[in-house]
Structures are given as structure tokens and as C-alpha cells.
C-alpha atoms as a PDB file:
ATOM      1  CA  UNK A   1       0.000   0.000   0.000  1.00  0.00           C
ATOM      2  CA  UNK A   2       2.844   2.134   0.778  1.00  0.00           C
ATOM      3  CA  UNK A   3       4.309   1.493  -2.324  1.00  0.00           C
ATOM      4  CA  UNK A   4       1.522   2.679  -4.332  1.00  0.00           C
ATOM      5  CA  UNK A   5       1.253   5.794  -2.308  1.00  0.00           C
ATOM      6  CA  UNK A   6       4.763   6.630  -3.144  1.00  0.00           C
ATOM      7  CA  UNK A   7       4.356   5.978  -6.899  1.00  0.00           C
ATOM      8  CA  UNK A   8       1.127   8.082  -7.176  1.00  0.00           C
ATOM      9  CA  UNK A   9       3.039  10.919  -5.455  1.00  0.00           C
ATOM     10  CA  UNK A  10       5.986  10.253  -8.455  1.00  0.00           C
ATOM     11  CA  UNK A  11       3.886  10.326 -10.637  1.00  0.00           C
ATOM     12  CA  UNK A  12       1.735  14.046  -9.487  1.00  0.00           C
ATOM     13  CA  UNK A  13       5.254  15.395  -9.374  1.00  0.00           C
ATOM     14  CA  UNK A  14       6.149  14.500 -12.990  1.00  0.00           C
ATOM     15  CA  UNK A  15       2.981  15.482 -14.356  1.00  0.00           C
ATOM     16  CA  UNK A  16       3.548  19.100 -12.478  1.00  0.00           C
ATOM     17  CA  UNK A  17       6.926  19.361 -13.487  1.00  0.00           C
ATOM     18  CA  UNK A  18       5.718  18.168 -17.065  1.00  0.00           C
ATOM     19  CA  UNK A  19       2.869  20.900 -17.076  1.00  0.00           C
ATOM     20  CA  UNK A  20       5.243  23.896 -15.712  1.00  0.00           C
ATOM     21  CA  UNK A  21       7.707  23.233 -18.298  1.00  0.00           C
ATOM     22  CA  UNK A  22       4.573  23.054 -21.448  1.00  0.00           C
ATOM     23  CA  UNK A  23       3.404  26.238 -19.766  1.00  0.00           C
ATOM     24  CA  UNK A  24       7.082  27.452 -19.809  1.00  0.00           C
ATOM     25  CA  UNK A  25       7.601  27.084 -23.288  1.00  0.00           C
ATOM     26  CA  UNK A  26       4.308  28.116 -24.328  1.00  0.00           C
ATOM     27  CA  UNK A  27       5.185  31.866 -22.714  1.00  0.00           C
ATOM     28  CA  UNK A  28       8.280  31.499 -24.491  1.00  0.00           C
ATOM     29  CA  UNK A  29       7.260  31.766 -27.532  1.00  0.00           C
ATOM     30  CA  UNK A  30       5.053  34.841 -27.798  1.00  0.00           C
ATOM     31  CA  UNK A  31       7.064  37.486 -29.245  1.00  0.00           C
ATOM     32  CA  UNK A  32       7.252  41.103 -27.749  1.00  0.00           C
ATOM     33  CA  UNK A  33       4.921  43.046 -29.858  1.00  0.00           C
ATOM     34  CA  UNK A  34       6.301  45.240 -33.002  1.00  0.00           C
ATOM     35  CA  UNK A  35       6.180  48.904 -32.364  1.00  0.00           C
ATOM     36  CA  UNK A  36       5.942  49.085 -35.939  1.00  0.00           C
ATOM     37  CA  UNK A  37       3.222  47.222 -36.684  1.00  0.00           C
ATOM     38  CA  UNK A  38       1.026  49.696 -34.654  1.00  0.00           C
ATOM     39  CA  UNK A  39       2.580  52.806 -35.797  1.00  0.00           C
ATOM     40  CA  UNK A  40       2.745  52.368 -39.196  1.00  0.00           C
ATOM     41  CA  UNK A  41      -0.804  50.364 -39.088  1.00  0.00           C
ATOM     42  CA  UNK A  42      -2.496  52.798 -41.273  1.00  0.00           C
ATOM     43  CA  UNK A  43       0.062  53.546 -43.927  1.00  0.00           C
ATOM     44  CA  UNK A  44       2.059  52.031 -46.700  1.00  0.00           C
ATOM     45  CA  UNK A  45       5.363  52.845 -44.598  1.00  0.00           C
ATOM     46  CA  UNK A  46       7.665  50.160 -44.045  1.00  0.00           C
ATOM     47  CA  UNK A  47      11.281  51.221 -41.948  1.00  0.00           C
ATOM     48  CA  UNK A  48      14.533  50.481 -42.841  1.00  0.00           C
ATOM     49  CA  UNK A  49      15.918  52.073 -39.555  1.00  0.00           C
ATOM     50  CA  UNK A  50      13.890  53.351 -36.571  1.00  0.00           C
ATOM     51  CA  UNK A  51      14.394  54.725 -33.241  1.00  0.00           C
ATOM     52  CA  UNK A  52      12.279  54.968 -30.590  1.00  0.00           C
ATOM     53  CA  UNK A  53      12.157  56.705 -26.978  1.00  0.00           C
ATOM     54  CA  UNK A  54       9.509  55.055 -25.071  1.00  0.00           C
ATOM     55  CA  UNK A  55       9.720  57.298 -22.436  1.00  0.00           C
ATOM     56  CA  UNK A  56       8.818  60.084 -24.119  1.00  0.00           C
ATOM     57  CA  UNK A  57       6.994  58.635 -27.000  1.00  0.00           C
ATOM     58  CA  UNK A  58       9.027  60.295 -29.816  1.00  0.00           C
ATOM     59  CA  UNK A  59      10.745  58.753 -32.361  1.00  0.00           C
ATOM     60  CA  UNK A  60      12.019  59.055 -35.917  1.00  0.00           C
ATOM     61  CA  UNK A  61      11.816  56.426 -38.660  1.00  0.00           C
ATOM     62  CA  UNK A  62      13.323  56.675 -42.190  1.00  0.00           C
ATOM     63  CA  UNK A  63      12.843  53.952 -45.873  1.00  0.00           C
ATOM     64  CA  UNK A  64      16.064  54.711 -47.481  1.00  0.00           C
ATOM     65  CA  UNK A  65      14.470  53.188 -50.697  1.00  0.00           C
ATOM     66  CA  UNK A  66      11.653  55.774 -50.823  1.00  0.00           C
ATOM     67  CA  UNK A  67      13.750  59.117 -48.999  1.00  0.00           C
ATOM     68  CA  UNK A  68      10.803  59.084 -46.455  1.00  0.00           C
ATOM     69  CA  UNK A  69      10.964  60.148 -43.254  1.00  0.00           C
ATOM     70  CA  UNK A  70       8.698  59.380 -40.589  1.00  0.00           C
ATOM     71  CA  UNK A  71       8.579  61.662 -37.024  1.00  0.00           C
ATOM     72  CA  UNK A  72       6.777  59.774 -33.965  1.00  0.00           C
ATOM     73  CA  UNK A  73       5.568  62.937 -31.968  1.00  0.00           C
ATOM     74  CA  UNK A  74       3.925  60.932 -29.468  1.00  0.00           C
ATOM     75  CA  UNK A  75       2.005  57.722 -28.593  1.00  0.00           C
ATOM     76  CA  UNK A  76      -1.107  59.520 -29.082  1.00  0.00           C
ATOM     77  CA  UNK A  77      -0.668  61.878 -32.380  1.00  0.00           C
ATOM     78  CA  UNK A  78       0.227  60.418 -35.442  1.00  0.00           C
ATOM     79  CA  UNK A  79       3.272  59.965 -37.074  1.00  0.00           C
ATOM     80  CA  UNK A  80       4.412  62.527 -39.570  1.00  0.00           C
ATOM     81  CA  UNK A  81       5.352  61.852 -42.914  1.00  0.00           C
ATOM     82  CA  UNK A  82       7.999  64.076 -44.942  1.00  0.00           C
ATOM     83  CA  UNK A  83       9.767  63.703 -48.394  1.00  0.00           C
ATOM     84  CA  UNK A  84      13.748  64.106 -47.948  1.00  0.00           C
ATOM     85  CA  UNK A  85      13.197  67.395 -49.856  1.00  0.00           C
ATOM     86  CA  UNK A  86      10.746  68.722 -46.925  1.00  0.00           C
ATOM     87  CA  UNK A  87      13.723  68.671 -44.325  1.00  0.00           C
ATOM     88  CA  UNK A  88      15.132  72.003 -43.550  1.00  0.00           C
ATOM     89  CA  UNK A  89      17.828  71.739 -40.400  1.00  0.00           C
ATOM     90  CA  UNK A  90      18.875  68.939 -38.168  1.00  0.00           C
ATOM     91  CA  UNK A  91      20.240  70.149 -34.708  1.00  0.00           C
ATOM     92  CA  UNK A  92      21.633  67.729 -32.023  1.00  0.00           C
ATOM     93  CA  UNK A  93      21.608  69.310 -28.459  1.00  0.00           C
ATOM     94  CA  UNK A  94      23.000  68.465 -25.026  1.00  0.00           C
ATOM     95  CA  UNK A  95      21.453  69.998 -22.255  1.00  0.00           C
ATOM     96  CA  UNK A  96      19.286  72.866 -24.459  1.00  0.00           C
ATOM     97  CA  UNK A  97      22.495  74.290 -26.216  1.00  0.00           C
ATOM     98  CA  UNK A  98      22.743  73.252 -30.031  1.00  0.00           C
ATOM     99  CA  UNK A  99      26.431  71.584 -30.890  1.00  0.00           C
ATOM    100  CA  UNK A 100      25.663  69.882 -34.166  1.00  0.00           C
ATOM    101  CA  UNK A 101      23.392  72.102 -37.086  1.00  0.00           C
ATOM    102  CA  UNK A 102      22.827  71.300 -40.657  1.00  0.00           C
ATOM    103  CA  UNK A 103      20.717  73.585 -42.526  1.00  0.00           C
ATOM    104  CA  UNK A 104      19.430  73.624 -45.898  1.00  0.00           C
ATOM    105  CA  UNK A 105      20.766  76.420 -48.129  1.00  0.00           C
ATOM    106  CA  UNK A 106      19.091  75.791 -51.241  1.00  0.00           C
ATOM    107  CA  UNK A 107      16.161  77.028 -52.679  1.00  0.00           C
ATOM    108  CA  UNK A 108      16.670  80.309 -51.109  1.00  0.00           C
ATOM    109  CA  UNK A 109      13.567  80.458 -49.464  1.00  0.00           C
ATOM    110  CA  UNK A 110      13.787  77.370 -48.063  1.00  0.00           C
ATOM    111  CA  UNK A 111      17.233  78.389 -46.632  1.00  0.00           C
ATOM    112  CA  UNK A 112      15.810  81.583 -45.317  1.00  0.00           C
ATOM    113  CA  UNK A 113      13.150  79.384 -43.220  1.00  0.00           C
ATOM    114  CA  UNK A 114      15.903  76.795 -41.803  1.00  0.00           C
ATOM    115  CA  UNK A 115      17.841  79.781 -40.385  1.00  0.00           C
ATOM    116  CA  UNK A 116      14.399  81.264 -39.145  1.00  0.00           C
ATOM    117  CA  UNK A 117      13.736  77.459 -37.377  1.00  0.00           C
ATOM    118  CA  UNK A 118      17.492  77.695 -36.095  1.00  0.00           C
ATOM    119  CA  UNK A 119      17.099  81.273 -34.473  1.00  0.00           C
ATOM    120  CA  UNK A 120      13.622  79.972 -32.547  1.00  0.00           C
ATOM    121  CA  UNK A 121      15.370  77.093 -31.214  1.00  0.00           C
ATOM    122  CA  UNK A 122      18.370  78.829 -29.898  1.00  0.00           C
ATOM    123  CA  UNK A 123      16.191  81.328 -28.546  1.00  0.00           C
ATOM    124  CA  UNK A 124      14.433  78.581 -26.786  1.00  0.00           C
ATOM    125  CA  UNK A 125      17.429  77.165 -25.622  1.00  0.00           C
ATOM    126  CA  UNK A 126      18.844  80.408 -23.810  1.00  0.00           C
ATOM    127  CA  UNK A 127      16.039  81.009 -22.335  1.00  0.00           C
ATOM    128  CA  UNK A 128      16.090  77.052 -19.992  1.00  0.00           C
ATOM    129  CA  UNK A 129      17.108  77.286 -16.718  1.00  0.00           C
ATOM    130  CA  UNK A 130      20.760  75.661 -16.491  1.00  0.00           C
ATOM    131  CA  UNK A 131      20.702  72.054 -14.586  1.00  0.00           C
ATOM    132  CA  UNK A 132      24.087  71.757 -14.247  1.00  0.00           C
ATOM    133  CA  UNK A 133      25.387  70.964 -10.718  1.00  0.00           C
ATOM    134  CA  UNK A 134      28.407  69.095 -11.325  1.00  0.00           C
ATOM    135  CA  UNK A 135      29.652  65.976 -12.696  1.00  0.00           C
ATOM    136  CA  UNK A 136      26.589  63.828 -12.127  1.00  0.00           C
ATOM    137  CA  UNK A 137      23.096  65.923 -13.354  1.00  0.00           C
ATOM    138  CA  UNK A 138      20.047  65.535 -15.531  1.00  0.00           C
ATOM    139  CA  UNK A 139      21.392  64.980 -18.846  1.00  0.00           C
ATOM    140  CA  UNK A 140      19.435  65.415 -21.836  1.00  0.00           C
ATOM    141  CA  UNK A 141      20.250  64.417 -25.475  1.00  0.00           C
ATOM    142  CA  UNK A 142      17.717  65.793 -28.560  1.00  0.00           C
ATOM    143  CA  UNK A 143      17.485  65.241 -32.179  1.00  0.00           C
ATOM    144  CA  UNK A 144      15.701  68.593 -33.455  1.00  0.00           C
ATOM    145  CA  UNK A 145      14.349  68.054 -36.874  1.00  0.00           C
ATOM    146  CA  UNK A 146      13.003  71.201 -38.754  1.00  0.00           C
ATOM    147  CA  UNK A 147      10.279  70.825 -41.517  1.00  0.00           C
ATOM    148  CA  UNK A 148       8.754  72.576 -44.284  1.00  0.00           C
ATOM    149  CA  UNK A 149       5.419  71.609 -44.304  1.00  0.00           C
ATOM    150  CA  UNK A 150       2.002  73.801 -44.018  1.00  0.00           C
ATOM    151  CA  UNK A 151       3.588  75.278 -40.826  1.00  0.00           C
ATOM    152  CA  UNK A 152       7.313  75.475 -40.439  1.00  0.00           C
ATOM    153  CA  UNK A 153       7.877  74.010 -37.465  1.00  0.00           C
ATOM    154  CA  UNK A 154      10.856  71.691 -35.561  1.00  0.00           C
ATOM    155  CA  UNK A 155      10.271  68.298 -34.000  1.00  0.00           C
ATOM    156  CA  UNK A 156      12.508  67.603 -31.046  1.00  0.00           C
ATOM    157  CA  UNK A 157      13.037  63.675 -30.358  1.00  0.00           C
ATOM    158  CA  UNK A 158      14.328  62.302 -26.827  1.00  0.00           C
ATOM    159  CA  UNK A 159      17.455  60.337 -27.049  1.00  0.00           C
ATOM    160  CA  UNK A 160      18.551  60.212 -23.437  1.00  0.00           C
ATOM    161  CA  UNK A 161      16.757  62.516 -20.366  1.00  0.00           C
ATOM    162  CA  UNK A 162      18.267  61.020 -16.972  1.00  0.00           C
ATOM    163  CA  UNK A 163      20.839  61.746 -14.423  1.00  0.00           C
ATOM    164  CA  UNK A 164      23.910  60.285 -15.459  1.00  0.00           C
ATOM    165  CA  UNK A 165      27.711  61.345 -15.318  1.00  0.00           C
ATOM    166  CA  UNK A 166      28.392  62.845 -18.744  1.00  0.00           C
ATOM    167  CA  UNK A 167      30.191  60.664 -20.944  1.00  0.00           C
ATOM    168  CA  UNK A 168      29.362  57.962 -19.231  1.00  0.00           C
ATOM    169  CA  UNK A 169      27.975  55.016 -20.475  1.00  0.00           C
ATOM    170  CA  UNK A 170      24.615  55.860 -21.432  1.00  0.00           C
ATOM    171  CA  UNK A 171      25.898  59.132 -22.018  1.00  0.00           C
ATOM    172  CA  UNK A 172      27.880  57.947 -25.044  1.00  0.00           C
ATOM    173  CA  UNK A 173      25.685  55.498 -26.583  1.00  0.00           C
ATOM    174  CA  UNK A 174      22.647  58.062 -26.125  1.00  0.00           C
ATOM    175  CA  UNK A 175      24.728  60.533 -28.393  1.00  0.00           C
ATOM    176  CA  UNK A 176      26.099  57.983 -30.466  1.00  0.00           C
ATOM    177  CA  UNK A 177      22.609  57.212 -31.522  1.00  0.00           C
ATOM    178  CA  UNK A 178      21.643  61.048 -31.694  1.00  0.00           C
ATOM    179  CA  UNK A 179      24.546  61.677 -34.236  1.00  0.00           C
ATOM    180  CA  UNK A 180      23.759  58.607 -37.050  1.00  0.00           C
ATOM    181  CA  UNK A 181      20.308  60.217 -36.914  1.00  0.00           C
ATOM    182  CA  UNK A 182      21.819  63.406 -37.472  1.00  0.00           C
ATOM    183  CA  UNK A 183      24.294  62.159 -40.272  1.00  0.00           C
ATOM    184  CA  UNK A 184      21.407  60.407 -42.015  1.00  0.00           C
ATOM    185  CA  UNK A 185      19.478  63.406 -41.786  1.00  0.00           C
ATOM    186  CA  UNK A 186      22.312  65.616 -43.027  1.00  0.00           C
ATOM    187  CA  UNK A 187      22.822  63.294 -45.877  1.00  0.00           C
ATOM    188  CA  UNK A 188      19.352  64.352 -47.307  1.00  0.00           C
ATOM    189  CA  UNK A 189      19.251  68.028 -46.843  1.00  0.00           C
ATOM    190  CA  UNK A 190      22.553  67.927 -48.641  1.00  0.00           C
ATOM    191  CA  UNK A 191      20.841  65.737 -51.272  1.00  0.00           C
ATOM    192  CA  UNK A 192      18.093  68.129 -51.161  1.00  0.00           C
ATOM    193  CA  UNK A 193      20.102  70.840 -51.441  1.00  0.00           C
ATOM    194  CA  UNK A 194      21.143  70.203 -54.999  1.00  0.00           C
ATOM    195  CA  UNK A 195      17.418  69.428 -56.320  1.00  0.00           C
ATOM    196  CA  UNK A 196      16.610  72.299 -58.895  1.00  0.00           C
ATOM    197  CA  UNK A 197      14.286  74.654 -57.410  1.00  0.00           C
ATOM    198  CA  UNK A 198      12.560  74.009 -60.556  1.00  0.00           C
ATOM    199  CA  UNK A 199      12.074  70.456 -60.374  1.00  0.00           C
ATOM    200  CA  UNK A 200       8.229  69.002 -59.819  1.00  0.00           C
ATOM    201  CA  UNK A 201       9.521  67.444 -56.861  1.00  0.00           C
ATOM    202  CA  UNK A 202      10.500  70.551 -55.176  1.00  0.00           C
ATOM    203  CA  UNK A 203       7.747  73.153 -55.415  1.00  0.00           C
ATOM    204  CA  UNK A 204       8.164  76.811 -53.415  1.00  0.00           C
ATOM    205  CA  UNK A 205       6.588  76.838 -50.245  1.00  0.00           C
ATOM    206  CA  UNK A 206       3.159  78.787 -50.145  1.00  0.00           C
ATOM    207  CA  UNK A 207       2.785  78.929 -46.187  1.00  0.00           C
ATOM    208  CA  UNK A 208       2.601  81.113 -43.339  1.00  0.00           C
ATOM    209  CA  UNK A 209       5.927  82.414 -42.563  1.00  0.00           C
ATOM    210  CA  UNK A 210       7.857  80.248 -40.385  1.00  0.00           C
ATOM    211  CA  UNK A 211       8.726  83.463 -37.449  1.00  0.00           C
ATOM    212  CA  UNK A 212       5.169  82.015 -35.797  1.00  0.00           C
ATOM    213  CA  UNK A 213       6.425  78.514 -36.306  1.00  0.00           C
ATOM    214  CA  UNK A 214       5.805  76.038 -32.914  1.00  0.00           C
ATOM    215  CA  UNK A 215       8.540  73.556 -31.590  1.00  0.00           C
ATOM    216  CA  UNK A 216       7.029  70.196 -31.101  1.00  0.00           C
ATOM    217  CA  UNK A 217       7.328  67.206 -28.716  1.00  0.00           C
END
């Protein structure tokens, strides 16, 4: 009797054991869903590269096949769509001040605008409280993107906002990040800069002027 005791109590073990390790794999296999799958849902947009900030819900996407560029303002608003030749200025800043610009300079207009966009955000900039208070404080790393759309106005994406030593680890891989964003960017308003004027692709702006132009999260 004792013996059969035992051996039902082997047996309740393997079959638990046995059921953990189905349930186990089961888990396993469900794959973390694809940001892009609901950001993109509604459009014919597929990424080639993509970065995202989940904290603050921005994010920038780019198809190198189709020179489309895609900025994630938030979880909530949708994603923006631009042709290469709608960029205007890409600005990389630590801590509010600008150290990386590149601005378009062709058509004239258009260049007139990008250094509009440029003087906002460095007014902007000035005018934010410093947070320095020695080696280890809030750092902040931003990807400003400046379009020419229907309003002029600059997108700034989150690539690191927490207190870290500065080049540190995070630090580094945060601007890293920020600046093959930037050079990708800069790659296409210098593309963009040698499209004719005249050319059906690139068609003077008829917009407000940019000097009421918003910067956007």
C-alpha cells in the first residue's frame, strides 16, 4: 500500500513538473509586440531604420528606398510623414544648447526658413534654466528636426533625459545614436540641397511664414 502511495506521489510530481515546463515554453514563444506594426498600421510605410524613446513617445523612422521620413511625436498623435526634400535643419543638443546644425541652403527660401527654425530654437534654448550641478546631473540628449510643411515648425526627439555622469555610459551610446540620426538626416538636406528649385519634386513653399512657427514634442 505504501508502495503505491509513493508511486502516485511520483507520478503528481512528474505530471507538475511536465505541465510547468509546457506552460514554460508556451510563454516562451510569444514574441514582444512590433512597435511598428502599430505605428505604421495605417500607412504604406515600411522602416529600414527606426528609433524609438519610449519614455517620451518620440521617435524618428526613415525607408532609405523611398527618402521618407517618418517623425513619432507621441504615442497619441500620429506619425508625420515628410519627403527628404521637406527637411530644412537637423540640430543635435545636449542639455538645451545646439552643438551639431545642418541647414538647408538651397532654394533660397527654403534656406531663409531653416535659419528662421534655427534662431527659434536657440532662442528657446537660452532662455532654460541651467541644470548643471556638477559631474553627475540631468542629462538630456535631442534630435531637433526642422520641416517645411504647411507650418514650419521643428520636432525635437528624446534620445537620453536622466541623471547620469556625462560621458558615461549611457551618455555615449545616447549621443552615439543622436549623431547617425543626425548624419542620415544631413545626408538628405545635402541631397536636397542640390534638387533644382525648378524640379516638380521641389515646389516653393506657399505657407505662413515660419517666425510664428511652434517647436514640437
Amino acid at each position: 500500500m505504501i508502495e503505491l502511495v509513493i508511486i502516485f506521489i511520483i507520478l503528481v510530481v512528474l505530471l507538475g513538473i511536465g505541465f510547468s515546463i509546457l506552460h514554460l515554453s508556451k510563454n516562451s514563444s510569444v514574441t514582444a509586440p512590433d512597435p511598428t506594426s502599430s505605428t505604421f498600421a495605417d500607412s504604406h510605410f515600411t522602416p529600414t531604420q527606426m528609433y524609438l524613446d519610449h519614455a517620451s513617445g518620440t521617435g524618428i523612422a526613415i525607408n532609405e528606398s523611398t527618402q521618407t521620413v517618418c517623425v513619432i511625436q507621441s504615442a497619441t498623435r500620429p506619425p508625420h510623414f515628410v519627403h527628404f526634400t521637406e527637411l530644412a535643419a537637423s540640430f543635435i543638443l545636449k542639455n538645451g544648447e545646439i552643438i551639431h546644425t545642418t541647414l538647408r541652403t538651397h532654394p533660397q527660401e527654403y534656406a531663409a526658413m531653416a535659419n528662421d527654425l534655427q534662431g527659434q530654437l536657440k532662442t528657446k534654448a537660452e532662455s532654460m534654466p541651467s541644470t548643471s550641478t556638477g559631474n553627475t546631473q540631468n542629462q538630456k540628449i535631442e534630435l531637433g528636426i526642422a520641416l517645411l510643411g504647411q507650418e514650419s515648425s521643428i520636432h525635437m526627439i528624446d534620445f537620453l533625459d536622466m541623471e547620469t555622469k556625462e560621458e558615461g555610459i549611457m551618455f555615449t551610446k545616447a549621443m552615439a545614436s543622436t549623431k547617425h540620426w543626425h548624419h542620415l538626416l544631413s545626408d538628405l538636406i545635402q541631397e536636397a540641397n542640390g534638387v533644382k528649385a525648378s524640379s516638380e519634386s521641389v515646389q516653393p513653399p506657399h505657407r505662413h511664414a515660419p517666425n510664428n512657427a511652434a517647436l514640437n514634442r
